[in-house]
Protein backbone atom coordinates (compact mmCIF):
# COMPACT_ATOMS: atom_id res chain seq x y z
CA UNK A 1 -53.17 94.82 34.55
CA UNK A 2 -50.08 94.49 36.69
CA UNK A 3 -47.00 97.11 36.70
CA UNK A 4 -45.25 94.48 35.23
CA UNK A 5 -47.44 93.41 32.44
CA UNK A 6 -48.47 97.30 32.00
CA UNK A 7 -44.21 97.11 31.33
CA UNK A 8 -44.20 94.04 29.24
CA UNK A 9 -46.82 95.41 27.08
CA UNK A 10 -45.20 99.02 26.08
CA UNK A 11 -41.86 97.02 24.95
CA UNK A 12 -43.79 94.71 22.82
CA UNK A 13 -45.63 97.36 21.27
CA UNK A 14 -42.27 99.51 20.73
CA UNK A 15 -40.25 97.05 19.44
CA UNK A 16 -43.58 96.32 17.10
CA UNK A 17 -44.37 99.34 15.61
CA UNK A 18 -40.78 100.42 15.23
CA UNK A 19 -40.06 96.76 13.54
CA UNK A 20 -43.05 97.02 11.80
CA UNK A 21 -42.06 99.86 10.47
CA UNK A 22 -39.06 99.49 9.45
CA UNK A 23 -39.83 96.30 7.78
CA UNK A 24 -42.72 97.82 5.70
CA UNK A 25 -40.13 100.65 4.38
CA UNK A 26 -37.71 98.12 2.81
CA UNK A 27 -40.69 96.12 1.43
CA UNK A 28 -41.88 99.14 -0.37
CA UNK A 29 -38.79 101.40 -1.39
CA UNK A 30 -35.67 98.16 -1.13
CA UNK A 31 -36.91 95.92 -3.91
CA UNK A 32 -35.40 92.74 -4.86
CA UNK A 33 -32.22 93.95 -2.79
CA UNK A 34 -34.19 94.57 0.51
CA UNK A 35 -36.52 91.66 0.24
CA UNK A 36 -33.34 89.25 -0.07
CA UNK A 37 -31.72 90.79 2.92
CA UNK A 38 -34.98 90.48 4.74
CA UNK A 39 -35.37 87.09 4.41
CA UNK A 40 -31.72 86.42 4.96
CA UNK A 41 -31.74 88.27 8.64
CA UNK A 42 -34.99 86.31 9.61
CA UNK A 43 -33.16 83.04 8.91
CA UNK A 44 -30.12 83.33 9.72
CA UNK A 45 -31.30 84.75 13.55
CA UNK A 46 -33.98 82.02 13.22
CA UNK A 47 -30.93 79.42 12.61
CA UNK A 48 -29.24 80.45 15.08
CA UNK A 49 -31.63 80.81 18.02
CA UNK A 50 -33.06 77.12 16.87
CA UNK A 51 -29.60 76.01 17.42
CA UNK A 52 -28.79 77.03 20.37
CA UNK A 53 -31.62 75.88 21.82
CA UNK A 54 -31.94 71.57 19.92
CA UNK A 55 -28.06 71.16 19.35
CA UNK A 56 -26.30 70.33 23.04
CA UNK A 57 -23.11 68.19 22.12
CA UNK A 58 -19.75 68.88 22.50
CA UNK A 59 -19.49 70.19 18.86
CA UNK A 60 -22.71 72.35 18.98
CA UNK A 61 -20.55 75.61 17.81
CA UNK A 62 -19.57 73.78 14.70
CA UNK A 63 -22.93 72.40 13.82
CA UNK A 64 -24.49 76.24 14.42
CA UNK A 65 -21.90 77.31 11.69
CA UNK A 66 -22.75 74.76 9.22
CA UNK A 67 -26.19 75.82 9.60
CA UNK A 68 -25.78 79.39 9.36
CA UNK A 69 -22.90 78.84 6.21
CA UNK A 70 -25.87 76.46 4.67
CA UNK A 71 -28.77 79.40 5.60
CA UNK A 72 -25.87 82.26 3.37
CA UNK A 73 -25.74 79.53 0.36
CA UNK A 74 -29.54 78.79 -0.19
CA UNK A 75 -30.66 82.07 -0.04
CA UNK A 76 -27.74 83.48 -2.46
CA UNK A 77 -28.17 80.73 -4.27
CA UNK A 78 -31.52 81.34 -4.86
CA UNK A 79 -30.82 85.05 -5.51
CA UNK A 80 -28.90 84.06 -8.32
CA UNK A 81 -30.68 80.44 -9.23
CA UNK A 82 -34.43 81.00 -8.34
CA UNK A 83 -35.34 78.68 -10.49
CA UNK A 84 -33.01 75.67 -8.80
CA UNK A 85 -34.64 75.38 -5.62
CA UNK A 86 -35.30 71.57 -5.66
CA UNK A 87 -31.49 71.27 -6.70
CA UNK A 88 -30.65 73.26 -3.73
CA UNK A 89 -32.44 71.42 -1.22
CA UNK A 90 -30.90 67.93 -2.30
CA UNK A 91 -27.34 69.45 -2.43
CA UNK A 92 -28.06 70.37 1.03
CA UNK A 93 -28.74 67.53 2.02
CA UNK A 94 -26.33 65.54 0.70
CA UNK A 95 -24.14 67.85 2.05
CA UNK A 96 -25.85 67.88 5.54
CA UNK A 97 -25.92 63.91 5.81
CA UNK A 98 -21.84 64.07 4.50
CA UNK A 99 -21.16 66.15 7.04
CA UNK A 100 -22.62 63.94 10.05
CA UNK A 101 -21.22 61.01 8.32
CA UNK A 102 -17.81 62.18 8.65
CA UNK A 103 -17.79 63.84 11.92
CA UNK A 104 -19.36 60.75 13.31
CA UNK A 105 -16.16 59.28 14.43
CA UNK A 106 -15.95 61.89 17.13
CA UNK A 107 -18.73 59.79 18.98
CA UNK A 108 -19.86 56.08 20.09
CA UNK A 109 -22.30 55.00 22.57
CA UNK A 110 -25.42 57.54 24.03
CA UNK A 111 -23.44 60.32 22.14
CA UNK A 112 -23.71 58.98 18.89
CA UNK A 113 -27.43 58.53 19.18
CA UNK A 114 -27.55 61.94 20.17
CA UNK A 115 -25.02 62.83 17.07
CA UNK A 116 -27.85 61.14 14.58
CA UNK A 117 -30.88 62.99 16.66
CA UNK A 118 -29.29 66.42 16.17
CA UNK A 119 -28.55 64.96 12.38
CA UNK A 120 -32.66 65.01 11.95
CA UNK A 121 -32.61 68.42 14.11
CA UNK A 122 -31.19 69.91 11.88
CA UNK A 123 -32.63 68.74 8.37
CA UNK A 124 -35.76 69.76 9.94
CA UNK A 125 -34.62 73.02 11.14
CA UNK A 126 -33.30 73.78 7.39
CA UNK A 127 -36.44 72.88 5.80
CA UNK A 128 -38.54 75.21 8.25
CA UNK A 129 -36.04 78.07 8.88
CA UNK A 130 -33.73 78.05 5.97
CA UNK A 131 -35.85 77.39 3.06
CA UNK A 132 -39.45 78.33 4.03
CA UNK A 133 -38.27 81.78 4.11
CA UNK A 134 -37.45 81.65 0.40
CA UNK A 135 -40.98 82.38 -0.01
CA UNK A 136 -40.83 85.68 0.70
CA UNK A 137 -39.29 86.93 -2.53
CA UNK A 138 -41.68 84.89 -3.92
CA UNK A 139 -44.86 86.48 -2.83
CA UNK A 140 -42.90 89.85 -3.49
CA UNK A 141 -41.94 89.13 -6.97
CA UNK A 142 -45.91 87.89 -8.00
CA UNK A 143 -48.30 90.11 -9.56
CA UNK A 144 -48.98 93.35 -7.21
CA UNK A 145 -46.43 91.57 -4.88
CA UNK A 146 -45.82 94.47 -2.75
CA UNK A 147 -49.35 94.83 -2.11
CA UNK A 148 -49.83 90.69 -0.77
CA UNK A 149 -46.81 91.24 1.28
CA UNK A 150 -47.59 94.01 3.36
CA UNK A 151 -50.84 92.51 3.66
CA UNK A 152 -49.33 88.95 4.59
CA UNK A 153 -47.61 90.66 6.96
CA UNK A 154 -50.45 92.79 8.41
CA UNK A 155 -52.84 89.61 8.31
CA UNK A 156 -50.38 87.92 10.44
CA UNK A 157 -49.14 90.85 13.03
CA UNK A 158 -53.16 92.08 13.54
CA UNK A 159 -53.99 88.06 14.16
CA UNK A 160 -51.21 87.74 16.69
CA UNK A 161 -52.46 91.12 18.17
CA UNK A 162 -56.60 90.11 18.16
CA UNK A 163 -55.51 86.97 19.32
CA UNK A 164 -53.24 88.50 22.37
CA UNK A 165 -55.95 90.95 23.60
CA UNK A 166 -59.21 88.78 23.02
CA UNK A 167 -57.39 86.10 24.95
CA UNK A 168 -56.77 88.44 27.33
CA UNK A 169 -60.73 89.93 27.55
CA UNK A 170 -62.97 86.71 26.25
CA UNK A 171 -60.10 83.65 26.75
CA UNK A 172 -61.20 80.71 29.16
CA UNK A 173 -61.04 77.74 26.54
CA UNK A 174 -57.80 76.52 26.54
CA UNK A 175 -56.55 75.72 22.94
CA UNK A 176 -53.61 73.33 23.62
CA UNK A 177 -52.82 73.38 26.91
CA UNK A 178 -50.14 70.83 26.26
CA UNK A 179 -48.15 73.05 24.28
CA UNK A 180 -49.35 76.43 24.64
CA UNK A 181 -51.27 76.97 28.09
CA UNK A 182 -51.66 80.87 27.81
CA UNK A 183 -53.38 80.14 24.21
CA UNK A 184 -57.44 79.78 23.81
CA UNK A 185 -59.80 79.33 21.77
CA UNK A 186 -61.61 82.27 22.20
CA UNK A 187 -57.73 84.40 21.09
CA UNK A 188 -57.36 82.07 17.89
CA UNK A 189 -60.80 83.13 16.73
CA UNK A 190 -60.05 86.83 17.76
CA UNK A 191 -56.81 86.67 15.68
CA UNK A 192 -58.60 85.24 12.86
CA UNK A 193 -61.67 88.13 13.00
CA UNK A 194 -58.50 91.05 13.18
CA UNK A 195 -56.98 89.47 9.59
CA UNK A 196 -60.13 89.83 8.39
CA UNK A 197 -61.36 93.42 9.47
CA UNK A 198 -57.49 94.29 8.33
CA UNK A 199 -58.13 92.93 5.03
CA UNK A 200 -61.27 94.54 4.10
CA UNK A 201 -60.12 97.39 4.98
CA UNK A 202 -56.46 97.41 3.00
CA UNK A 203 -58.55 96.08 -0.05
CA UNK A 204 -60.98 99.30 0.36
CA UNK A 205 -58.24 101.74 1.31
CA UNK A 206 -55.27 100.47 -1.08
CA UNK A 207 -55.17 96.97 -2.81
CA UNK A 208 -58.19 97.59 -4.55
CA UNK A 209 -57.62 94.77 -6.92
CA UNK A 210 -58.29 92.28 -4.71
CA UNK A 211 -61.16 89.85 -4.84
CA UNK A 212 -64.23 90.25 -2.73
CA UNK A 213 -64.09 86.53 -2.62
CA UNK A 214 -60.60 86.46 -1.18
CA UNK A 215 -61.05 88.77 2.08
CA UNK A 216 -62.48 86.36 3.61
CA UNK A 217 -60.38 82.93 2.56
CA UNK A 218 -57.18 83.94 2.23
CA UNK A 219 -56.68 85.75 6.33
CA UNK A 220 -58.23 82.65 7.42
CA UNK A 221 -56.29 80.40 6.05
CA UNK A 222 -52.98 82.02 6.05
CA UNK A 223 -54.07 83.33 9.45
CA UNK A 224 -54.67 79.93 10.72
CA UNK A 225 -51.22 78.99 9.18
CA UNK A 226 -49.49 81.36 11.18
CA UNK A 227 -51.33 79.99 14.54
CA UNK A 228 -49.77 76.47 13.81
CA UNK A 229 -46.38 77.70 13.08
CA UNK A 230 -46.87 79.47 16.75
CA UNK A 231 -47.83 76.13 17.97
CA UNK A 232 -44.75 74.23 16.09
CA UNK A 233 -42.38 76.78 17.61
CA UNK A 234 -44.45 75.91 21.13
CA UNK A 235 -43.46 72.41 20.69
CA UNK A 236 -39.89 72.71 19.59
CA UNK A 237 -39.62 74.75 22.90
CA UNK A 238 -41.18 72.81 25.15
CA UNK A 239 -39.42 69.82 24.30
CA UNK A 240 -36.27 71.46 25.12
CA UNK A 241 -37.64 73.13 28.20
CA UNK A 242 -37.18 76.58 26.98
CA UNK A 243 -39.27 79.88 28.08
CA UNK A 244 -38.36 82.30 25.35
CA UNK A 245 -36.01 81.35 21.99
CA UNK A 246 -33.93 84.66 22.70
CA UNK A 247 -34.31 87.91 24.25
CA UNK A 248 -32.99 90.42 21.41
CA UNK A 249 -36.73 92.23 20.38
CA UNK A 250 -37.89 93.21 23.64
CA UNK A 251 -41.90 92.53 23.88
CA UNK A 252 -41.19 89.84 21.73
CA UNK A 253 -38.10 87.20 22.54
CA UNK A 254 -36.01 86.15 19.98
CA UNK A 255 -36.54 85.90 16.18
CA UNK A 256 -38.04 82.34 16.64
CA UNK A 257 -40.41 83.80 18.77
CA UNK A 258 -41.19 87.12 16.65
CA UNK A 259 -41.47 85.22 13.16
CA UNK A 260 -42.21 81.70 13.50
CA UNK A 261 -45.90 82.34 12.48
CA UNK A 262 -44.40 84.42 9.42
CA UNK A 263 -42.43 81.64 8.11
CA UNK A 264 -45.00 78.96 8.78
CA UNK A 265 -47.83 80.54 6.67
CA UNK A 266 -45.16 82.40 3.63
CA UNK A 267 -46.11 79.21 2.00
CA UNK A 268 -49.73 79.49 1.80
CA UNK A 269 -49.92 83.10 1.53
CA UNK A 270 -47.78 82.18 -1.79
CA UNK A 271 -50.57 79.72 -2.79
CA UNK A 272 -52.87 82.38 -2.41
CA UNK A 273 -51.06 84.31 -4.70
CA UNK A 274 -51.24 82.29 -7.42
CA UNK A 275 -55.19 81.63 -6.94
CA UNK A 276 -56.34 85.20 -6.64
CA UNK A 277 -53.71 86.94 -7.77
């Protein structure tokens, strides 16, 4: 290992266990209060990272803002309208396609092709950054729901970790090359083995009332989920020709970087939920 990479490595494994940390105290002790303002700071530095990076005409400040205001109204409005979310996501877009209807004007030729592109930008930005995250509270709020969200969360920080250092030892398979080049087969499978060893052993240590059955379904599948939310974040970045989505969790990049497996696979660790919870 290089002096470099030796570096590299120590920040990313700072910034994670301090994170990690962190993040596991407000899951436990911050209840409903600290789970909303979770998922609030991953989207809204999700948003805005996303952003910067799709949105390049002359209004791009303005469209960032409408994003971010529309990231502050869905999740207080599901705060205080859980129940509303499909109501939510129409206003939004209603409100979304207004809004590029209207500021249209300010365009005509290549730039108003680009003016519609960033219009489908950004309605598929909202619908992975904005409102995937509302799953969070959701997984929180089920049946021993701070048990499946620390172990969502350790399921999908040991498969990013077994995926990093068996890539590193066993990786010469290339998984995507296209899209990922660094990723192989050989670190997917090691990232899906880790969220299974963690899960046995947070069902014998703590959640004891988890299914035998599930340690083995639900880390692969939500595990596997999280690999193809690193892969969607891949793409979005390599069609814009970007490295890294930010630099502000040093190891790690930007919050695009850090949770875009996290958001990806809240979804289906909800589903799992429901069918072994």
């Amino acid at each position: 290992m290089t002096k470099k990479s030796a570096s590299e490595l120590k920040k990313r494994v700072t910034t994670g266990v301090i994170g990690g940390t962190l993040l596991l105290a407000v899951i436990i002790w911050g209840g409903w209060i600290g789970i909303f303002l979770i998922s609030v700071i991953i989207s809204l530095g999700m948003v805005a990272e996303y952003a910067n990076i799709t949105l390049s005409l002359s209004d791009k400040a303005e469209k960032r803002l409408v994003l971010l205001c529309m990231a502050w109204f869905v999740h207080l409005a599901n705060l205080l309208a859980s129940a509303a979310k499909g109501e939510i996501a129409v206003l939004c877009f209603l409100a979304v396609f207004t809004y590029f209807l209207v500021t249209a004007v300010r365009f005509d030729g290549e730039n108003f092709a680009g003016h519609f592109k960033e219009l489908t930008f950004v309605v598929f930005g909202s619908a992975y950054l904005i409102f995937m995250p509302l799953f969070l509270p959701l997984v929180h709020q089920s049946l021993n729901g701070v048990n499946w969200t620390i172990l969502f969360l350790l399921i999908v920080w040991s498969g990013d970790t077994g995926a990093y250092f068996a890539g590193k030892k066993y990786g010469k398979m290339k998984l995507y090359p296209k899209i990922s080049p660094k990723k192989t087969v050989e670190g997917a499978v090691g990232g899906l083995v880790a969220g299974v060893v963690i899960t046995l052993l947070y069902k014998v240590i703590v959640f004891r009332a988890l299914g035998w059955g599930s340690i083995l379904i639900v880390p692969i599948i939500v595990g596997a989920a999280s690999q193809v939310g690193d892969l969607c974040e891949s793409l979005v970045k390599r069609a814009f020709g970007v490295k890294d989505s930010g630099s502000i969790l040093p190891g790690h990049g930007g919050f695009l970087d850090r949770f875009d497996g996290v958001v990806f696979s809240l979804p289906v660790m909800y589903a799992c939920t429901r069918l072994f919870g």
